[in-house]
PDB file of N, CA and C in Angstrom:
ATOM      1  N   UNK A   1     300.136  63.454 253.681  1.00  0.00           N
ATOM      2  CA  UNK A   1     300.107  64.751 253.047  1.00  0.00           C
ATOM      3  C   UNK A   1     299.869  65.817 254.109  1.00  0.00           C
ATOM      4  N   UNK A   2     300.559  66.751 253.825  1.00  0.00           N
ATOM      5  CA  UNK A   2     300.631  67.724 254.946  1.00  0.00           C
ATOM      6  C   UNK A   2     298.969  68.922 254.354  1.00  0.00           C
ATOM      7  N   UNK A   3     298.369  69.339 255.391  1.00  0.00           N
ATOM      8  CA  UNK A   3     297.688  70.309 255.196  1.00  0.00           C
ATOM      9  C   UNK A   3     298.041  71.687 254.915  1.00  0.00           C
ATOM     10  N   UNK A   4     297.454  72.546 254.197  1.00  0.00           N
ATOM     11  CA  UNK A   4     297.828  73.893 254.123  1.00  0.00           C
ATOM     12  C   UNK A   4     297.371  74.703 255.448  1.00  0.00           C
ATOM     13  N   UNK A   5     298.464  75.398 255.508  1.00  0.00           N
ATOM     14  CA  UNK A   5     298.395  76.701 256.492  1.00  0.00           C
ATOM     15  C   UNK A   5     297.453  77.611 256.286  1.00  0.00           C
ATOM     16  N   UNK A   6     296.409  78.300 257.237  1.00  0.00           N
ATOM     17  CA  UNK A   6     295.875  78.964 257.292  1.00  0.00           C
ATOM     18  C   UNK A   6     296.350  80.774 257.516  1.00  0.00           C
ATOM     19  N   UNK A   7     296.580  81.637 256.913  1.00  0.00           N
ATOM     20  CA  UNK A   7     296.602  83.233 256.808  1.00  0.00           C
ATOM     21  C   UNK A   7     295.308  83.838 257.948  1.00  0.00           C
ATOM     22  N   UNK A   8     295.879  85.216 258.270  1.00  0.00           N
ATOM     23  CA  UNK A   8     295.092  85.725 259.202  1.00  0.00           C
ATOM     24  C   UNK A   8     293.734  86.314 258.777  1.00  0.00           C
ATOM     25  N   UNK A   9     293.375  86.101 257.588  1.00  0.00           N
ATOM     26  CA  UNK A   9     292.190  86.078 257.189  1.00  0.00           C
ATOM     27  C   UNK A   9     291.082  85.098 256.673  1.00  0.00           C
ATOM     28  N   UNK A  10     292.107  84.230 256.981  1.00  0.00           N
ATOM     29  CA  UNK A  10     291.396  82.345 256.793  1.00  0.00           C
ATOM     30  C   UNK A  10     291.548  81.970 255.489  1.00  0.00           C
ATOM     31  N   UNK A  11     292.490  82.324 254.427  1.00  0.00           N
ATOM     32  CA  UNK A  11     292.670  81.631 253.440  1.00  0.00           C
ATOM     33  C   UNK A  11     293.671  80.954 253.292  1.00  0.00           C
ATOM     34  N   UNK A  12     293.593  79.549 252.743  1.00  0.00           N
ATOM     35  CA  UNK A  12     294.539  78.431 252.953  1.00  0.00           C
ATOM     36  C   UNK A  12     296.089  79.569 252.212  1.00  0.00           C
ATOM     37  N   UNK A  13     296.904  78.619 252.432  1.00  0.00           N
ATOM     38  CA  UNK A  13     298.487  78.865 251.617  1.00  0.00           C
ATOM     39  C   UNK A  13     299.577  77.761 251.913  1.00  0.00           C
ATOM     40  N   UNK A  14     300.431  77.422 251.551  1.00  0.00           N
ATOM     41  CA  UNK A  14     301.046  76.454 251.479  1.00  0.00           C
ATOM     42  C   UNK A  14     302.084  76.855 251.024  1.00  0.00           C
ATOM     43  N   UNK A  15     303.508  76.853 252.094  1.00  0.00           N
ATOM     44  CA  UNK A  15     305.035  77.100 251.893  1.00  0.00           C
ATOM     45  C   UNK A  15     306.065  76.502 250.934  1.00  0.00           C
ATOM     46  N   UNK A  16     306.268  77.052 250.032  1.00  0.00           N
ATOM     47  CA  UNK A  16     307.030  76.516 249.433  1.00  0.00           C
ATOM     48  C   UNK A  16     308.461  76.686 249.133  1.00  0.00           C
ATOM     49  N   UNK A  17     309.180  75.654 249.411  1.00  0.00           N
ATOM     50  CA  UNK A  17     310.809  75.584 250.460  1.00  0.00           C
ATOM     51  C   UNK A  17     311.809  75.826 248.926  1.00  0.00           C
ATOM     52  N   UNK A  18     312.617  77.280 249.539  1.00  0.00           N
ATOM     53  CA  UNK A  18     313.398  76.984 248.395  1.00  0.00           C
ATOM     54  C   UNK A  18     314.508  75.479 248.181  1.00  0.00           C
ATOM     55  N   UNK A  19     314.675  74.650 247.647  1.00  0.00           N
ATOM     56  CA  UNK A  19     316.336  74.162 247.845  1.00  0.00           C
ATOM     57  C   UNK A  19     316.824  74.069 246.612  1.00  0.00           C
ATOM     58  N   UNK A  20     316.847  74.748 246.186  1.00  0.00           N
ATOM     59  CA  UNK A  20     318.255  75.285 244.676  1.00  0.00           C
ATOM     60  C   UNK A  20     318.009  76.020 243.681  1.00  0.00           C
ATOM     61  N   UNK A  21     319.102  76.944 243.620  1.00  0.00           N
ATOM     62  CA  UNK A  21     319.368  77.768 242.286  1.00  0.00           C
ATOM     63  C   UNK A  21     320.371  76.908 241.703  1.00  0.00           C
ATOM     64  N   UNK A  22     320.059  77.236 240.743  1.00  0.00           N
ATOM     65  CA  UNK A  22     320.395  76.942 239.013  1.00  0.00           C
ATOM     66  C   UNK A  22     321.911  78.014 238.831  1.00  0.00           C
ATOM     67  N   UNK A  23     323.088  77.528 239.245  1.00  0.00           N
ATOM     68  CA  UNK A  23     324.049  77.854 238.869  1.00  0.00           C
ATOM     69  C   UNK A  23     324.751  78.485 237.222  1.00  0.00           C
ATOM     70  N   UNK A  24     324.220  78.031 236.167  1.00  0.00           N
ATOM     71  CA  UNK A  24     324.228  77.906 235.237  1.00  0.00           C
ATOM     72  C   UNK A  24     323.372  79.333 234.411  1.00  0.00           C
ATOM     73  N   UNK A  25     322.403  79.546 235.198  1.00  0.00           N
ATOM     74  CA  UNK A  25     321.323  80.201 235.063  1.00  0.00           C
ATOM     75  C   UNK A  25     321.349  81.419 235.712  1.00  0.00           C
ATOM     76  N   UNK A  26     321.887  81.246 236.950  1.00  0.00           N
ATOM     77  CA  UNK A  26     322.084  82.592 238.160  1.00  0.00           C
ATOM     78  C   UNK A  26     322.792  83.437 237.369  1.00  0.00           C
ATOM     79  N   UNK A  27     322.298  84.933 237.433  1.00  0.00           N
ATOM     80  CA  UNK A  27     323.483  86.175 237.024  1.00  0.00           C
ATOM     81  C   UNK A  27     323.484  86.695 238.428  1.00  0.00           C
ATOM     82  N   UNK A  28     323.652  86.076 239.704  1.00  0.00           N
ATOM     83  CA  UNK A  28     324.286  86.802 240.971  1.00  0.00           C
ATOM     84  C   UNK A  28     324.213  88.376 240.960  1.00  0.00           C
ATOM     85  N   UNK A  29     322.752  88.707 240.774  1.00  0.00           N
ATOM     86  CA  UNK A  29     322.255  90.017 241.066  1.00  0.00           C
ATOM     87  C   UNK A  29     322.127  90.082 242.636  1.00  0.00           C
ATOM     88  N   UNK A  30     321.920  89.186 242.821  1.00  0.00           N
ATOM     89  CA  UNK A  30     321.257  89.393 244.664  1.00  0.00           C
ATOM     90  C   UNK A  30     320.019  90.297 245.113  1.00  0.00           C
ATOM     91  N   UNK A  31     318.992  90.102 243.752  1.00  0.00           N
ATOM     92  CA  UNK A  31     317.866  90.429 244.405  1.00  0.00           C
ATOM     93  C   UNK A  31     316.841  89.133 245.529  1.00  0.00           C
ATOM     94  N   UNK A  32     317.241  88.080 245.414  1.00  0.00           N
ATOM     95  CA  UNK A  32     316.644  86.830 246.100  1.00  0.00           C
ATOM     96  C   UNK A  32     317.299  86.900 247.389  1.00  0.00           C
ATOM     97  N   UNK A  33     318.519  87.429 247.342  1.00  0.00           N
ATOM     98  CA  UNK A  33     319.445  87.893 249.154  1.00  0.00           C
ATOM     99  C   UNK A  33     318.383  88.935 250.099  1.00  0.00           C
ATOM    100  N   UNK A  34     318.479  89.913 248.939  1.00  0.00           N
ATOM    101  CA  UNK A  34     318.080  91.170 249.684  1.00  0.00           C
ATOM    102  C   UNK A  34     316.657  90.922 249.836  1.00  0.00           C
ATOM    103  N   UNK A  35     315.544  90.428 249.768  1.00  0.00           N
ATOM    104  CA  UNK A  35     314.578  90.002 249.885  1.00  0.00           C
ATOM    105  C   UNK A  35     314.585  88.692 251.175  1.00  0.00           C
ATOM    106  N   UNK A  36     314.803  88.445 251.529  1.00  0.00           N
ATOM    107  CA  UNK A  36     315.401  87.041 252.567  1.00  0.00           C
ATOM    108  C   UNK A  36     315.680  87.242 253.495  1.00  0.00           C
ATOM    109  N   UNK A  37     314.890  87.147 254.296  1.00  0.00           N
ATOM    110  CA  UNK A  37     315.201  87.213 255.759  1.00  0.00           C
ATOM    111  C   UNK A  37     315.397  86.423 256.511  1.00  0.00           C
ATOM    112  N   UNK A  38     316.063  85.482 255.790  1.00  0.00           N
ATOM    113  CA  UNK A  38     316.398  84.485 256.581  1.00  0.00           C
ATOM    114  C   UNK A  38     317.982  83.677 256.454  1.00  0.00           C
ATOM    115  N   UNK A  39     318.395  84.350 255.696  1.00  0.00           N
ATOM    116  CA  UNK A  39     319.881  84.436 254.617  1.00  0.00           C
ATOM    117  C   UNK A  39     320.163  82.866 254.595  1.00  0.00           C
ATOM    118  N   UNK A  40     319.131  82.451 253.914  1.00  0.00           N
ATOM    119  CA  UNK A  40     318.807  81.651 253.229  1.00  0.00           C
ATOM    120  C   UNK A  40     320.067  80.907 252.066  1.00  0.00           C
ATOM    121  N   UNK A  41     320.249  82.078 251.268  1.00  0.00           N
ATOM    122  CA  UNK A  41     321.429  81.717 250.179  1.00  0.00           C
ATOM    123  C   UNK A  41     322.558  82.987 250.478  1.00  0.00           C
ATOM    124  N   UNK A  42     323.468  82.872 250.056  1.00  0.00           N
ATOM    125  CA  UNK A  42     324.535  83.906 249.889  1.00  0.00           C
ATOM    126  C   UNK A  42     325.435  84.004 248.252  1.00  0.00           C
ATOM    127  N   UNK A  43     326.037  85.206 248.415  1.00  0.00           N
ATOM    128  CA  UNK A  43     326.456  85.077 246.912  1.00  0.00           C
ATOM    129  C   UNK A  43     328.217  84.338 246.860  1.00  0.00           C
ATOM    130  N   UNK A  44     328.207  83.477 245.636  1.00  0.00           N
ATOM    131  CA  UNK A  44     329.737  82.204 245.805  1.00  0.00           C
ATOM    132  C   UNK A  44     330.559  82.818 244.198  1.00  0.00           C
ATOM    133  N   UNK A  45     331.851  83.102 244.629  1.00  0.00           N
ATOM    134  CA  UNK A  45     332.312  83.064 243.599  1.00  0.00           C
ATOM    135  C   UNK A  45     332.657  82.332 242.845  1.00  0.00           C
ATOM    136  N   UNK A  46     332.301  82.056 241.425  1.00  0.00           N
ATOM    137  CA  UNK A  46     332.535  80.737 240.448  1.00  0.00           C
ATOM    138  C   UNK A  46     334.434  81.213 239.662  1.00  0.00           C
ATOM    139  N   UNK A  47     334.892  80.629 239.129  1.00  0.00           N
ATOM    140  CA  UNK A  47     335.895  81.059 237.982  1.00  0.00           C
ATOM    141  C   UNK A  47     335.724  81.016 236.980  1.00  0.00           C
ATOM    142  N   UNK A  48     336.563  80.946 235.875  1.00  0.00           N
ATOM    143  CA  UNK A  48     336.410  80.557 234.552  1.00  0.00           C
ATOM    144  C   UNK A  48     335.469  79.518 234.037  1.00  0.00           C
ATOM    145  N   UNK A  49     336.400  77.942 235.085  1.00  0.00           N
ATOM    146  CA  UNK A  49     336.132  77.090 234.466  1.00  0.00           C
ATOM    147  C   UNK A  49     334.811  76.601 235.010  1.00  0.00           C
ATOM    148  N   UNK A  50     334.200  77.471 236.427  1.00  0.00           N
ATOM    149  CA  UNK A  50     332.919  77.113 236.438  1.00  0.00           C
ATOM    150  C   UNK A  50     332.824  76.497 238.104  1.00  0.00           C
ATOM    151  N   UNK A  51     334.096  75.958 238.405  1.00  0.00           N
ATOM    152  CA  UNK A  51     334.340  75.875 239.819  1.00  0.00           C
ATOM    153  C   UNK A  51     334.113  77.180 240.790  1.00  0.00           C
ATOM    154  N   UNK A  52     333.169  76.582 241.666  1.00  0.00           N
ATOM    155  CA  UNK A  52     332.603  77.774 243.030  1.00  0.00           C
ATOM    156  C   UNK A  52     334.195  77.510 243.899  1.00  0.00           C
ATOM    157  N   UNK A  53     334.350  79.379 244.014  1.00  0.00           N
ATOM    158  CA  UNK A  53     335.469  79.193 244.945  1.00  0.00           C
ATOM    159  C   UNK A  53     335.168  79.589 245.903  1.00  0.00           C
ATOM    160  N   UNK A  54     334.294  80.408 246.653  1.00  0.00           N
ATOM    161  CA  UNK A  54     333.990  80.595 247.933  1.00  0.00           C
ATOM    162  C   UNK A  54     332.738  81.756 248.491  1.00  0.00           C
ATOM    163  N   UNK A  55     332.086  82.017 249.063  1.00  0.00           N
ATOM    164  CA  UNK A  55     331.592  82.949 249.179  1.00  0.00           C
ATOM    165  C   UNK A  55     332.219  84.179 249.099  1.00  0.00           C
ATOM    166  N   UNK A  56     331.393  85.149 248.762  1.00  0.00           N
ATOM    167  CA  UNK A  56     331.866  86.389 248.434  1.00  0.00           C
ATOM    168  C   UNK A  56     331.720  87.267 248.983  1.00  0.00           C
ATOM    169  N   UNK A  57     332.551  88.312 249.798  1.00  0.00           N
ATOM    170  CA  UNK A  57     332.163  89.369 250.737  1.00  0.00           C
ATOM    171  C   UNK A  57     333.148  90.783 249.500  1.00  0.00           C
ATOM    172  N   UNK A  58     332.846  91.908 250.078  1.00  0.00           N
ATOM    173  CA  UNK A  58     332.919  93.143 249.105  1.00  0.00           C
ATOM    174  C   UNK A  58     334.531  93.286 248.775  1.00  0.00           C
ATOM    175  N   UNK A  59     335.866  92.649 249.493  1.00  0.00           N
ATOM    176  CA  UNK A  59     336.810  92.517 249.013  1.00  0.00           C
ATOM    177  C   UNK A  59     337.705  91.541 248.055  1.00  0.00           C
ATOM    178  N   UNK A  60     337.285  90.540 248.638  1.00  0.00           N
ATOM    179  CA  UNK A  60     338.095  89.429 248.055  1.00  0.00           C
ATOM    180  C   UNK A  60     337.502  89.072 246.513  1.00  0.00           C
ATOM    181  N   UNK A  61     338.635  89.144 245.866  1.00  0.00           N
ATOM    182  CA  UNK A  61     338.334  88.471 244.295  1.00  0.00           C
ATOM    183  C   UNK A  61     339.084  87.512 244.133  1.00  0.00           C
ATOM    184  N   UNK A  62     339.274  86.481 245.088  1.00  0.00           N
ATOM    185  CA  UNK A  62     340.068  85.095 245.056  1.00  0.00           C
ATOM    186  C   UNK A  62     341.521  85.025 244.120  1.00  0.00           C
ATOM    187  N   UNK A  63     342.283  86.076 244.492  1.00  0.00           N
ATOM    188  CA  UNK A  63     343.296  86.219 244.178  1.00  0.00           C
ATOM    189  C   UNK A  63     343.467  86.221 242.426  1.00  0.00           C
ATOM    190  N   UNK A  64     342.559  86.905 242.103  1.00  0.00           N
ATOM    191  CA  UNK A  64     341.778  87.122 240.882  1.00  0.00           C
ATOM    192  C   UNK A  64     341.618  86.444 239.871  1.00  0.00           C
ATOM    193  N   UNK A  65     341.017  84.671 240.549  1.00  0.00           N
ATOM    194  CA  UNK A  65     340.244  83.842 239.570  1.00  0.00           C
ATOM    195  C   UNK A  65     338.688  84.118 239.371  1.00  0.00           C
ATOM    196  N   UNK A  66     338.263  85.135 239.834  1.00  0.00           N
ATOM    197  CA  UNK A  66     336.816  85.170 240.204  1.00  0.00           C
ATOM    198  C   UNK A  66     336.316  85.756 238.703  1.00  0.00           C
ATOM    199  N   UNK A  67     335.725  84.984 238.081  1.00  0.00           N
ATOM    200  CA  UNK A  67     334.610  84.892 236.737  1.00  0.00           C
ATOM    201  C   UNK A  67     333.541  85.883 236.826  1.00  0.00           C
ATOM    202  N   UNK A  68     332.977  85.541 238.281  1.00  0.00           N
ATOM    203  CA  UNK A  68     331.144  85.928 237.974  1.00  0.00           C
ATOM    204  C   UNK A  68     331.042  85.711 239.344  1.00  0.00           C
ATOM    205  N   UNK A  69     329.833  85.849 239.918  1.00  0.00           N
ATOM    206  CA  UNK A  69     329.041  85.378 241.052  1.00  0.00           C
ATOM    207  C   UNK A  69     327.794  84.520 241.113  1.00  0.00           C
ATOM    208  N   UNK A  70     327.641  83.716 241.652  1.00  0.00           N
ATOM    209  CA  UNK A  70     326.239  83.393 241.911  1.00  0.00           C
ATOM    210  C   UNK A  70     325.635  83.246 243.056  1.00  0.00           C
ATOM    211  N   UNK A  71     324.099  82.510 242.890  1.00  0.00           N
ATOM    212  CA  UNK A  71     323.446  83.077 244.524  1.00  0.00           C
ATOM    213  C   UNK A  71     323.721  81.083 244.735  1.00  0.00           C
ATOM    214  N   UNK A  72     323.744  81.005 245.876  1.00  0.00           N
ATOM    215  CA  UNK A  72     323.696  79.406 246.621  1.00  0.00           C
ATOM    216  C   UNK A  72     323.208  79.563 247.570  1.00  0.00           C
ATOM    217  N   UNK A  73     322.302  78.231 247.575  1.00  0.00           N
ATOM    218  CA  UNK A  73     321.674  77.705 248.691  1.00  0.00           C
ATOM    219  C   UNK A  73     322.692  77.104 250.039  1.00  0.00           C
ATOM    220  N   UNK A  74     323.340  78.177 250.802  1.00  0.00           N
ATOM    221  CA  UNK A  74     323.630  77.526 251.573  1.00  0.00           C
ATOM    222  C   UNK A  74     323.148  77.241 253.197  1.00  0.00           C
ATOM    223  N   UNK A  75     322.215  77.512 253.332  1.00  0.00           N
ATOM    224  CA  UNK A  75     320.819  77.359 254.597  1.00  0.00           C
ATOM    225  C   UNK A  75     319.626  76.602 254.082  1.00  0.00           C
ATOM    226  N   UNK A  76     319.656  75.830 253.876  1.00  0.00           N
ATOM    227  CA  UNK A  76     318.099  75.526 253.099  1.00  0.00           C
ATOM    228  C   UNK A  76     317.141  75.125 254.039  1.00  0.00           C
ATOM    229  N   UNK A  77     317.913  74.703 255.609  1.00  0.00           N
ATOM    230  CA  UNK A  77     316.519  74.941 256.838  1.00  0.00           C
ATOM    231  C   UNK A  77     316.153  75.630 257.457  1.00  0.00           C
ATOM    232  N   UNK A  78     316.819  77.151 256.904  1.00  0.00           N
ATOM    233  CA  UNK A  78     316.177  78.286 257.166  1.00  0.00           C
ATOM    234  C   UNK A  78     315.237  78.709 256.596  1.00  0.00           C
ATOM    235  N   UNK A  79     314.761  78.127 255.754  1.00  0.00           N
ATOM    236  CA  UNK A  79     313.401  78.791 254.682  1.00  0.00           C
ATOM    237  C   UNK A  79     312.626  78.456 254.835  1.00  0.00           C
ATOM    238  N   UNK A  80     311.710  79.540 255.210  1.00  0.00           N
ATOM    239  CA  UNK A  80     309.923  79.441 255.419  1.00  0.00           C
ATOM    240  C   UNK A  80     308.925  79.294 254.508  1.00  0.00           C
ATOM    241  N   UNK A  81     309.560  79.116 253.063  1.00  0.00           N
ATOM    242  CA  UNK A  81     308.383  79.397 251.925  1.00  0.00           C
ATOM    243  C   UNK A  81     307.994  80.227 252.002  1.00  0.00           C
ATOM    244  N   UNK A  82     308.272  81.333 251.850  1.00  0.00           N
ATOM    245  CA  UNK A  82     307.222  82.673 251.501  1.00  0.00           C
ATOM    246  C   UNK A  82     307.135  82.964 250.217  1.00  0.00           C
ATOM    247  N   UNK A  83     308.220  82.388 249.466  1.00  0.00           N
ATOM    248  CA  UNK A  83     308.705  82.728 247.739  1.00  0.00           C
ATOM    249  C   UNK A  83     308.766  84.252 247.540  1.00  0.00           C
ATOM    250  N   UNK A  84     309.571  84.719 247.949  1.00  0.00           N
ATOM    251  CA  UNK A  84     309.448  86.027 248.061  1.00  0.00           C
ATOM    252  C   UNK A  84     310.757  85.945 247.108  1.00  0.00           C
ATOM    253  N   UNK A  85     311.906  85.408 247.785  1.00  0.00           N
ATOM    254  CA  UNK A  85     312.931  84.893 246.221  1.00  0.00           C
ATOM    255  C   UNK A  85     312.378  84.569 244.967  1.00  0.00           C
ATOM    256  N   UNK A  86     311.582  83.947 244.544  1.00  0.00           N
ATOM    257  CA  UNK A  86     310.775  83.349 243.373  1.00  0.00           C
ATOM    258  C   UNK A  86     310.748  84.471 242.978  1.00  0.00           C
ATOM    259  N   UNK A  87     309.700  85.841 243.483  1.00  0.00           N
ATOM    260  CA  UNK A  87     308.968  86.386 242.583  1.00  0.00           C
ATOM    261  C   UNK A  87     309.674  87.842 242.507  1.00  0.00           C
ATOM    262  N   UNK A  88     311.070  87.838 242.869  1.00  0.00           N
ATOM    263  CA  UNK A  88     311.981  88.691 242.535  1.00  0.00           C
ATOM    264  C   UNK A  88     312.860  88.390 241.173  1.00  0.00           C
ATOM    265  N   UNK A  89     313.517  87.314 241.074  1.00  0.00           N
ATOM    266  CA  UNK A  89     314.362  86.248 240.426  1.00  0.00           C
ATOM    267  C   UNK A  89     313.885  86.944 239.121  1.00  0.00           C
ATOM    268  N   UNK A  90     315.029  87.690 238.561  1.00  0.00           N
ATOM    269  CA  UNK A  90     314.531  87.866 236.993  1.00  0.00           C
ATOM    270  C   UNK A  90     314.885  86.442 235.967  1.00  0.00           C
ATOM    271  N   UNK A  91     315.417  85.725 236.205  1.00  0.00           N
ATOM    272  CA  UNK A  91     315.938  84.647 235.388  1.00  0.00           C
ATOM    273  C   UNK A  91     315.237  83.046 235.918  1.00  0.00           C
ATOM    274  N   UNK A  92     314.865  83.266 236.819  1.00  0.00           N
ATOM    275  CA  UNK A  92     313.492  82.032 237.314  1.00  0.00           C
ATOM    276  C   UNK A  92     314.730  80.735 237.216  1.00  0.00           C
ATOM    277  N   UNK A  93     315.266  80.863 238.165  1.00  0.00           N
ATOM    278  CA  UNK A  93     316.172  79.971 238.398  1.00  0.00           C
ATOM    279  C   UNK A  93     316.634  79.291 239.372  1.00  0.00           C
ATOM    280  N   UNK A  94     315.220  79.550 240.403  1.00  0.00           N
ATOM    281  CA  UNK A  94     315.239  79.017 241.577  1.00  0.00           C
ATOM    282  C   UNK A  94     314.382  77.439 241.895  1.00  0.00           C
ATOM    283  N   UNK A  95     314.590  76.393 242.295  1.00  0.00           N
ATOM    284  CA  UNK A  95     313.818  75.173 242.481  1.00  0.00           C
ATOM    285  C   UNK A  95     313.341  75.266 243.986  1.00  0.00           C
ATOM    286  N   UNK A  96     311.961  75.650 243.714  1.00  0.00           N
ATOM    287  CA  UNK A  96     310.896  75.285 245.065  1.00  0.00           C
ATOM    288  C   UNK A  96     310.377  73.955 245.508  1.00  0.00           C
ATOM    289  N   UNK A  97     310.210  73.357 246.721  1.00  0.00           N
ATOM    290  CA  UNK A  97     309.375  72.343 247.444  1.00  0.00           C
ATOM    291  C   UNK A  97     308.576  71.996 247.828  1.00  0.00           C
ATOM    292  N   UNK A  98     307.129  72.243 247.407  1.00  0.00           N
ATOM    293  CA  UNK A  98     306.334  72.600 247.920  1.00  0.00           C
ATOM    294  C   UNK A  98     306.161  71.772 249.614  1.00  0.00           C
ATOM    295  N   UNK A  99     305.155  72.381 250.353  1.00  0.00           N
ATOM    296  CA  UNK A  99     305.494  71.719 251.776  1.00  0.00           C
ATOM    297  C   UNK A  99     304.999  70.032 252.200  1.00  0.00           C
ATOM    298  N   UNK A 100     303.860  70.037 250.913  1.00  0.00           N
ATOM    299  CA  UNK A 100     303.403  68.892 251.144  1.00  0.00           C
ATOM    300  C   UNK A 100     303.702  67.835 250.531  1.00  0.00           C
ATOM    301  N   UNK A 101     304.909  68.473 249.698  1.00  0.00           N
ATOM    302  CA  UNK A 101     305.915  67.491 249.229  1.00  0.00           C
ATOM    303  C   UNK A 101     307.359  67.127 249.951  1.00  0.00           C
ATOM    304  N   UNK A 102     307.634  68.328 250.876  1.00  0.00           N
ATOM    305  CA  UNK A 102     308.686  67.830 251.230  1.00  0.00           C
ATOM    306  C   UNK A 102     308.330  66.594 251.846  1.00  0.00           C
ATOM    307  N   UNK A 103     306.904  67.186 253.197  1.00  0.00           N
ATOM    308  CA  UNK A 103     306.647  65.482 254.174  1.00  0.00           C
ATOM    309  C   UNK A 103     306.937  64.363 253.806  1.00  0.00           C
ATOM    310  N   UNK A 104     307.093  64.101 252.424  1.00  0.00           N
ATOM    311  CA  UNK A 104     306.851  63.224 251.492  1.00  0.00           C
ATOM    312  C   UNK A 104     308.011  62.559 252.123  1.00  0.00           C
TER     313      UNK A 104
END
């Protein structure tokens, strides 16, 4: 079991690793992006039928199968646990790790 991290005022804390949003669940607001400094996830365009067609930058609408957006985990060893995604997330659709579970 891993120990908790100590803060600069000596109180324990313990990182907890994002690795997945909830596709199903995501409305691809991109408040969990813009919070992230570590670009962690990016936003993927889904279609109709629910198939991710690619990440999404401000032009392309995949030759206009693009449904919706969502956020994806596509860095997941970039994340420090800060949950700073978590406690933006209006739809709580993110799955955390805690650290002393990942060791596991």
């Amino acid at each position: 079991m891993t120990s908790p991290f100590v803060t600069r005022d000596g109180s324990k804390w313990m990182p907890d690793y994002l690795t997945a949003i909830d596709g199903t669940t995501c409305i691809g607001c991109g408040r969990c992006f813009k919070v992230c400094s570590r670009e962690v996830m990016h936003l993927y365009g889904v279609d109709d039928a629910g198939e991710i067609l690619g990440v999404c930058d401000d032009e392309d609408d995949f030759d206009g199968e693009l449904n919706r957006m969502i956020m994806v985990v596509d860095h997941a060893g970039r994340c420090i646990g800060c949950g700073a995604c978590a406690r933006v997330c209006p739809k709580n659709c993110q799955t955390h790790l805690a650290a002393n579970n990942a060791a596991a």
